[in-house]
PDB file of N, CA and C in Angstrom:
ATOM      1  N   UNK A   1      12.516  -3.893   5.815  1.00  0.00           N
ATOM      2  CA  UNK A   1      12.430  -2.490   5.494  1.00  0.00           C
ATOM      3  C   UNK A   1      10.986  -2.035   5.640  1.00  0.00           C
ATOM      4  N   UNK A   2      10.602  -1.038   6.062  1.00  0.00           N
ATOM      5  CA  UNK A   2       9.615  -0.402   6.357  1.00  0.00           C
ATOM      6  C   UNK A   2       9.433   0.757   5.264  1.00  0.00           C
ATOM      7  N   UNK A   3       7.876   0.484   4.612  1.00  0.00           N
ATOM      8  CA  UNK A   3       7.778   1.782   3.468  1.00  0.00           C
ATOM      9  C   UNK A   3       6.380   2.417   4.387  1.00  0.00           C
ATOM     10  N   UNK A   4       6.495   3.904   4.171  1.00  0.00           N
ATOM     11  CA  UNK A   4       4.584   3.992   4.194  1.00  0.00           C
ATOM     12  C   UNK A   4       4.454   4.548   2.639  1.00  0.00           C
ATOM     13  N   UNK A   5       3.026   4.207   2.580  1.00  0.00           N
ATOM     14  CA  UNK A   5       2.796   4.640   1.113  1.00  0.00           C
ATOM     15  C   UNK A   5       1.660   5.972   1.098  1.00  0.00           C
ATOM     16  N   UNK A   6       1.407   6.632   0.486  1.00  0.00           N
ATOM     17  CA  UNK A   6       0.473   7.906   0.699  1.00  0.00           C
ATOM     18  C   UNK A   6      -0.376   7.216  -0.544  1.00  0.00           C
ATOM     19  N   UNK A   7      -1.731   7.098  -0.442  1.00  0.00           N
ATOM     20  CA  UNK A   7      -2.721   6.619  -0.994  1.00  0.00           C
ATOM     21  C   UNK A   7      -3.513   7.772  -1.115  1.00  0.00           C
ATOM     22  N   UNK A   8      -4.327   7.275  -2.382  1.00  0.00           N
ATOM     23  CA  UNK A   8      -5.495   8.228  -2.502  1.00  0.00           C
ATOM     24  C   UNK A   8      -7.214   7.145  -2.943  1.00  0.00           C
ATOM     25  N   UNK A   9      -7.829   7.661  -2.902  1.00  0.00           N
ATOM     26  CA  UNK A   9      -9.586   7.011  -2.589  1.00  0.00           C
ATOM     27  C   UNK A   9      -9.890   5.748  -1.972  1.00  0.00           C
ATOM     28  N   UNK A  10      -8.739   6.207  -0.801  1.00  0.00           N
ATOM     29  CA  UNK A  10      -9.805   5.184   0.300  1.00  0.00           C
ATOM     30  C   UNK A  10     -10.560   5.408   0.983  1.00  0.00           C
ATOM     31  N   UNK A  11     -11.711   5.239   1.131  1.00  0.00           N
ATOM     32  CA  UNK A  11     -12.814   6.092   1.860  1.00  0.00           C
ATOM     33  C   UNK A  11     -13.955   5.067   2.477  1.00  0.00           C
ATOM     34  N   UNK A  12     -13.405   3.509   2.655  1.00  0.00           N
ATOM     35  CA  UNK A  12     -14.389   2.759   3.404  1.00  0.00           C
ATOM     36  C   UNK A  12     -13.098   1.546   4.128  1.00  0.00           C
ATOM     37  N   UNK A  13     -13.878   0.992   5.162  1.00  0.00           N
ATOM     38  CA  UNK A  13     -12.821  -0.286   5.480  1.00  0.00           C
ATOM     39  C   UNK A  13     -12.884  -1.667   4.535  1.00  0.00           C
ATOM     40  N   UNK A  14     -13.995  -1.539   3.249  1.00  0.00           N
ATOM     41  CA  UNK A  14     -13.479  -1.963   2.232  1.00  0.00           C
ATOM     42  C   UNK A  14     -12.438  -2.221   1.750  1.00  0.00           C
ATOM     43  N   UNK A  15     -12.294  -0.623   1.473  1.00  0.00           N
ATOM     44  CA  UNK A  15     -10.775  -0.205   0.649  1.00  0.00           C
ATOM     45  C   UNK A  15      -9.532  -0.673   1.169  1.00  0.00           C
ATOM     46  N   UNK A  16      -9.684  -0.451   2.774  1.00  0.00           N
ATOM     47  CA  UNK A  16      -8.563  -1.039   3.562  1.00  0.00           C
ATOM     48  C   UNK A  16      -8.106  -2.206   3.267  1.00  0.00           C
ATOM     49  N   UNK A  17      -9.196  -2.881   3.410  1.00  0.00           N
ATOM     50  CA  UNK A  17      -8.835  -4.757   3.140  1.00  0.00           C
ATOM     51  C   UNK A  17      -8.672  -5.293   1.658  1.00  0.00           C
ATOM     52  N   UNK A  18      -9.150  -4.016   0.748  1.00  0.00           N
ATOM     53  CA  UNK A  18      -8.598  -4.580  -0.399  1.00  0.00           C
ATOM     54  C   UNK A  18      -6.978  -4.234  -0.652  1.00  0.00           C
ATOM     55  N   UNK A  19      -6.726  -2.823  -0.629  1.00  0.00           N
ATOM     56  CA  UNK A  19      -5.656  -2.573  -0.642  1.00  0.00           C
ATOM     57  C   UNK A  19      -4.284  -3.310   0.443  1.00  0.00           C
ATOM     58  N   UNK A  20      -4.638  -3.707   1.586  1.00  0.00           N
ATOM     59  CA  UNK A  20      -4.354  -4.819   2.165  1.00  0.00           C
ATOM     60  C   UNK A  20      -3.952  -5.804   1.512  1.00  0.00           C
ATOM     61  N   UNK A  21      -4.871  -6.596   1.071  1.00  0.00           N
ATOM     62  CA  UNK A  21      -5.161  -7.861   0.225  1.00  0.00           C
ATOM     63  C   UNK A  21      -3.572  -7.502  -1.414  1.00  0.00           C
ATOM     64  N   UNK A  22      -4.356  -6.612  -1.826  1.00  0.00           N
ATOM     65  CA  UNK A  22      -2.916  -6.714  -2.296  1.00  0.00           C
ATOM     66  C   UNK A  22      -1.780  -6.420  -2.487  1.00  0.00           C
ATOM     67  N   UNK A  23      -1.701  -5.366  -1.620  1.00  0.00           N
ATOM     68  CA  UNK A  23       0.101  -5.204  -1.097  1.00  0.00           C
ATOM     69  C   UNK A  23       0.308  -6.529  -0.528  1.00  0.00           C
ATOM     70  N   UNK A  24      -0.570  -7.506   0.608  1.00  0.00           N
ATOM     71  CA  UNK A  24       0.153  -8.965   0.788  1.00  0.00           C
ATOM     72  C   UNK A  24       0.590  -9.591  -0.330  1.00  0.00           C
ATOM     73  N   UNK A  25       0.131  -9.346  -1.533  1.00  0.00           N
ATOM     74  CA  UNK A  25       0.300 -10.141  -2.485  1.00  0.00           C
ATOM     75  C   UNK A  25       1.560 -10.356  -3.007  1.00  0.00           C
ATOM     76  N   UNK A  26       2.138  -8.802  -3.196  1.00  0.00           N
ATOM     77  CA  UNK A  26       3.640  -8.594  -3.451  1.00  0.00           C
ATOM     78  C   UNK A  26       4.384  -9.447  -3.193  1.00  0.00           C
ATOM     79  N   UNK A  27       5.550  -9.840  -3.914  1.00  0.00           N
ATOM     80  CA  UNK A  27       6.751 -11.056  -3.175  1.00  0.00           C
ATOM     81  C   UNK A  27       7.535  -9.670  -2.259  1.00  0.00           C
ATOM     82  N   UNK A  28       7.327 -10.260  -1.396  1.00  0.00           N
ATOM     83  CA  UNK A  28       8.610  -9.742  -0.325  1.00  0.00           C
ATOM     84  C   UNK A  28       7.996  -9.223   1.082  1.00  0.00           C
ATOM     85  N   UNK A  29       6.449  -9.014   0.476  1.00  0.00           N
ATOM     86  CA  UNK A  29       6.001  -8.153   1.747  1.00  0.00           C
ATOM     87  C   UNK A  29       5.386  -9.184   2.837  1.00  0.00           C
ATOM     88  N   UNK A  30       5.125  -8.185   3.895  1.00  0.00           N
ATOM     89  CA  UNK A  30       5.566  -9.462   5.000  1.00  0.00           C
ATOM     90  C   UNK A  30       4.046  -8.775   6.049  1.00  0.00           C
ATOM     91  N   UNK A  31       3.770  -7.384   6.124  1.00  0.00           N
ATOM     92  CA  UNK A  31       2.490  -7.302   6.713  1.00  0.00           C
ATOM     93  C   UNK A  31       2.516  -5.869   5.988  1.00  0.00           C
ATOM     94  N   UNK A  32       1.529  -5.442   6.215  1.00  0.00           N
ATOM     95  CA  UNK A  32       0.662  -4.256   5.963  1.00  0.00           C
ATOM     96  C   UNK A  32      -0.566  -3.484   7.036  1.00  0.00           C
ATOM     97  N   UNK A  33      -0.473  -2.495   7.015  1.00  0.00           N
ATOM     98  CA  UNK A  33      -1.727  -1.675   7.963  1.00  0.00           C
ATOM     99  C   UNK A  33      -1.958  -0.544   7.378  1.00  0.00           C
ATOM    100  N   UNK A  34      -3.099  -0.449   7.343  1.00  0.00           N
ATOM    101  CA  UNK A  34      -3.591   0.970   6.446  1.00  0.00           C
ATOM    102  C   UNK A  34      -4.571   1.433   7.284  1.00  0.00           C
ATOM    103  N   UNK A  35      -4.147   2.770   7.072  1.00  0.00           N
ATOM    104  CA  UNK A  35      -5.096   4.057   7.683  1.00  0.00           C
ATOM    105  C   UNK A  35      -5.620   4.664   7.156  1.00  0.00           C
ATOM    106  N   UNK A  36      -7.085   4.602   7.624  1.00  0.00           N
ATOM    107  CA  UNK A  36      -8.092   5.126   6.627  1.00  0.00           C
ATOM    108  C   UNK A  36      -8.036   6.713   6.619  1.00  0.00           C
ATOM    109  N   UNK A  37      -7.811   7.120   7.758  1.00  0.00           N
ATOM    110  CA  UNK A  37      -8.042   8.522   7.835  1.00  0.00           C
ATOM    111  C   UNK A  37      -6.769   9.038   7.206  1.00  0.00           C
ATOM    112  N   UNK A  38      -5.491   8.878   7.730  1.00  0.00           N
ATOM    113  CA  UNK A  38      -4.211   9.166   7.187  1.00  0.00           C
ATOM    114  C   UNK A  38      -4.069   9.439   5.508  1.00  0.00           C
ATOM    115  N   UNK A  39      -4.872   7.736   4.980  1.00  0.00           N
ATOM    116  CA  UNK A  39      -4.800   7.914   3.551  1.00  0.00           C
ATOM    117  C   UNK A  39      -3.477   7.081   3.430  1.00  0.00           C
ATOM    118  N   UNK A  40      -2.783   6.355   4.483  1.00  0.00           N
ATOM    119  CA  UNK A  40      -1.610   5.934   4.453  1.00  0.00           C
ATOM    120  C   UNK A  40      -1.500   4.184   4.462  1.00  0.00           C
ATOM    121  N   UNK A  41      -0.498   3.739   3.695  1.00  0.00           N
ATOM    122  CA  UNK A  41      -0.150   2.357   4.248  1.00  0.00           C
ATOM    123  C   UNK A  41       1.393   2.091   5.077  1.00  0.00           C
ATOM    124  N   UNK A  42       1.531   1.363   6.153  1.00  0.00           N
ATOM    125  CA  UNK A  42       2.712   0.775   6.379  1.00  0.00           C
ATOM    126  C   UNK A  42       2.721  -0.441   5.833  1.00  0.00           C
ATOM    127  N   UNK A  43       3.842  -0.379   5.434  1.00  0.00           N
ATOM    128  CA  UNK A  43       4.518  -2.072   4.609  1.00  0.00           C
ATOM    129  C   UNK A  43       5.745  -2.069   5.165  1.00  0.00           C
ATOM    130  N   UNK A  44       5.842  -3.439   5.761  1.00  0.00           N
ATOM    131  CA  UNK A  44       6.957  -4.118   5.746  1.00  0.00           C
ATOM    132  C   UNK A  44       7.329  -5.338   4.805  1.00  0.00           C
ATOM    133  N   UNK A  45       8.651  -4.924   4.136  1.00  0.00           N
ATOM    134  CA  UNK A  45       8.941  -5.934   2.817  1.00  0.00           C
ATOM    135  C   UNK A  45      10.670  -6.224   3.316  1.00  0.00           C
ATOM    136  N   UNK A  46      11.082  -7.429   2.599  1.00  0.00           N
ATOM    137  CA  UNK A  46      12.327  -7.715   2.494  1.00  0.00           C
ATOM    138  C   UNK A  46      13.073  -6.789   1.678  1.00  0.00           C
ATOM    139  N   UNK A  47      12.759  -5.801   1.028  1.00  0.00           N
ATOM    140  CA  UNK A  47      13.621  -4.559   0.140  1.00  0.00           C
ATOM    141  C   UNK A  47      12.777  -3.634  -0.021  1.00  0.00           C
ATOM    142  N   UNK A  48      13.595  -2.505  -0.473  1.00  0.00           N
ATOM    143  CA  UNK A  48      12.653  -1.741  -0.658  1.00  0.00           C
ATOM    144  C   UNK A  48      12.024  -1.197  -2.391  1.00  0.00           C
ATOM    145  N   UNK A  49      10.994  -1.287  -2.451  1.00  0.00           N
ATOM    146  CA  UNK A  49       9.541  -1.257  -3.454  1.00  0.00           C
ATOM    147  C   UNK A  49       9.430   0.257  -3.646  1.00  0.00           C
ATOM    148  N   UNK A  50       9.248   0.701  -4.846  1.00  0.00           N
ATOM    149  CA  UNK A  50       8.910   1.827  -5.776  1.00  0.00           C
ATOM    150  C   UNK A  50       7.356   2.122  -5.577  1.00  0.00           C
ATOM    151  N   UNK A  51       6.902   3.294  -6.190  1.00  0.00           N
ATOM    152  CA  UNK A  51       5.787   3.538  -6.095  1.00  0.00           C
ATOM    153  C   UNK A  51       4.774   2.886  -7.181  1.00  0.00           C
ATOM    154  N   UNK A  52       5.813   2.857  -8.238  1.00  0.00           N
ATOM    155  CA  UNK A  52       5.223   2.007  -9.485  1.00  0.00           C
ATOM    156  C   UNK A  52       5.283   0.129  -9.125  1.00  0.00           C
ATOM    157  N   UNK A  53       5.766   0.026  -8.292  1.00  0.00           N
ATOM    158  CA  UNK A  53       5.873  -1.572  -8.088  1.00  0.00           C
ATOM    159  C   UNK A  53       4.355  -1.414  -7.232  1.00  0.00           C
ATOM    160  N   UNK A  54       4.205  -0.559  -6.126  1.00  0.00           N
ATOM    161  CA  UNK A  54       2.952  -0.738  -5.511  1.00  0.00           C
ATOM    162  C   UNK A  54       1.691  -0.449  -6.569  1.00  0.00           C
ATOM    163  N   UNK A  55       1.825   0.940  -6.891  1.00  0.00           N
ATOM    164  CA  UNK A  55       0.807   1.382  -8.180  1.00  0.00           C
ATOM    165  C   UNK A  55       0.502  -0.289  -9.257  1.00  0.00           C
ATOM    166  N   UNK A  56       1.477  -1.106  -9.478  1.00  0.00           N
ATOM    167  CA  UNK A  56       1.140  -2.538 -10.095  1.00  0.00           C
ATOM    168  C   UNK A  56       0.230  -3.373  -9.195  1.00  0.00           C
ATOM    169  N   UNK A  57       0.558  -3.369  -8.568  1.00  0.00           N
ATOM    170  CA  UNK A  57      -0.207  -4.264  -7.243  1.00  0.00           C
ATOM    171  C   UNK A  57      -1.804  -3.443  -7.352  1.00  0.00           C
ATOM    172  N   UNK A  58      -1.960  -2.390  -7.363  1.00  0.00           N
ATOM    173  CA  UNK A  58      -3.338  -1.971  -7.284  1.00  0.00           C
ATOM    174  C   UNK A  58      -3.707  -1.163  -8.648  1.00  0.00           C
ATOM    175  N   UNK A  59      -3.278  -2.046 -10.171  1.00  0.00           N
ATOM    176  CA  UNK A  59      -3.493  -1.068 -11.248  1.00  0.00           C
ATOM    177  C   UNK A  59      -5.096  -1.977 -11.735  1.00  0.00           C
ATOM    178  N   UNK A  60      -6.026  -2.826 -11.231  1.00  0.00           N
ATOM    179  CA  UNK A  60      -7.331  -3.312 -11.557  1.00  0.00           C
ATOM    180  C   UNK A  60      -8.307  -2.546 -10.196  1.00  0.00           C
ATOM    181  N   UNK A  61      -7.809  -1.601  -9.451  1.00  0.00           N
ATOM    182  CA  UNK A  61      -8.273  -0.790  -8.522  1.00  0.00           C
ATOM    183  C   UNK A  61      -8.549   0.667  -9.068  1.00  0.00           C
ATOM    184  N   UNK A  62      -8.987   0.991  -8.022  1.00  0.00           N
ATOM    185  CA  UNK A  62      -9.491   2.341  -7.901  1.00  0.00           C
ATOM    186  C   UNK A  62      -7.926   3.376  -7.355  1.00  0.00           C
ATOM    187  N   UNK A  63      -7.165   2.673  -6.687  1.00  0.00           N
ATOM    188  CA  UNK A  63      -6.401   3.413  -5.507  1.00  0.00           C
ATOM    189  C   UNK A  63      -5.700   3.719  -6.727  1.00  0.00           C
ATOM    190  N   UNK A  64      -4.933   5.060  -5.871  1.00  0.00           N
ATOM    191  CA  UNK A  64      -3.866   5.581  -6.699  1.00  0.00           C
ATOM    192  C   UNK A  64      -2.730   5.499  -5.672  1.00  0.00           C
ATOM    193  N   UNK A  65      -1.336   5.452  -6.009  1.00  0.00           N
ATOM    194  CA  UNK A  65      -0.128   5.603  -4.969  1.00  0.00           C
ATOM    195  C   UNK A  65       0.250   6.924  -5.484  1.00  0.00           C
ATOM    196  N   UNK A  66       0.442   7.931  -3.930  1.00  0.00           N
ATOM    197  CA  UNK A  66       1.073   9.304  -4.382  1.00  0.00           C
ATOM    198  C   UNK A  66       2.349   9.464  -4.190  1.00  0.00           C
ATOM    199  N   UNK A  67       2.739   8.453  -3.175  1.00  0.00           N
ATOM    200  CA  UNK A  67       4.447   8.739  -2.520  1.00  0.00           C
ATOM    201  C   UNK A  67       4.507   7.883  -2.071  1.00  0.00           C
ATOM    202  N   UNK A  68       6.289   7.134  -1.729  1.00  0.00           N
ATOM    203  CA  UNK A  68       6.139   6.363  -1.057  1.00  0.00           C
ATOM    204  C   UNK A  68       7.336   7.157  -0.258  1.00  0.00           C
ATOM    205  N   UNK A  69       7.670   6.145   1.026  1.00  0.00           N
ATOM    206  CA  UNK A  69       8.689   7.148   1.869  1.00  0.00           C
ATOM    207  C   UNK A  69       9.479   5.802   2.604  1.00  0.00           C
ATOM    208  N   UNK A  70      10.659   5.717   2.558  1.00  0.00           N
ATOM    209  CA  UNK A  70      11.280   4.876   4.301  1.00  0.00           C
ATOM    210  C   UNK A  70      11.006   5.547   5.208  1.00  0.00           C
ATOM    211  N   UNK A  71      10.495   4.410   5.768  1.00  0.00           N
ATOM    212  CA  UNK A  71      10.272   4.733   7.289  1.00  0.00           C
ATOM    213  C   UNK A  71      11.556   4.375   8.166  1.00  0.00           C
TER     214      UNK A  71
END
């Protein structure tokens, strides 16, 4: 299943690779790509994940999750 997620304060390729770093972390997810300019992530996971399941994954962060969507 394919999610994108609408992110908010990413503003370096830092952010990318952290937020990266832990959406891999998730059980199920399988890759990730984030766009800095977009403000967006694609995730691919074995089911599909809530905004609060991602918002967990990045709650010792800065990022916020605004939406998530199937792709």
């Amino acid at each position: 299943m394919k999610q994108t997620v609408q992110l908010e304060n990413l503003s370096c390729q830092n952010c990318v690779k952290h937020v990266t770093q832990h959406f891999l972390s998730m059980e199920g997810v399988s890759d990730v790509t984030v766009d800095l300019d977009k403000q967006t992530a694609a995730v691919i996971a074995d089911r599909s994940l809530s905004a609060e399941d991602y918002q967990a994954a990045l709650s010792k962060t800065i990022y916020k999750v605004l939406a998530v969507q199937d792709s």
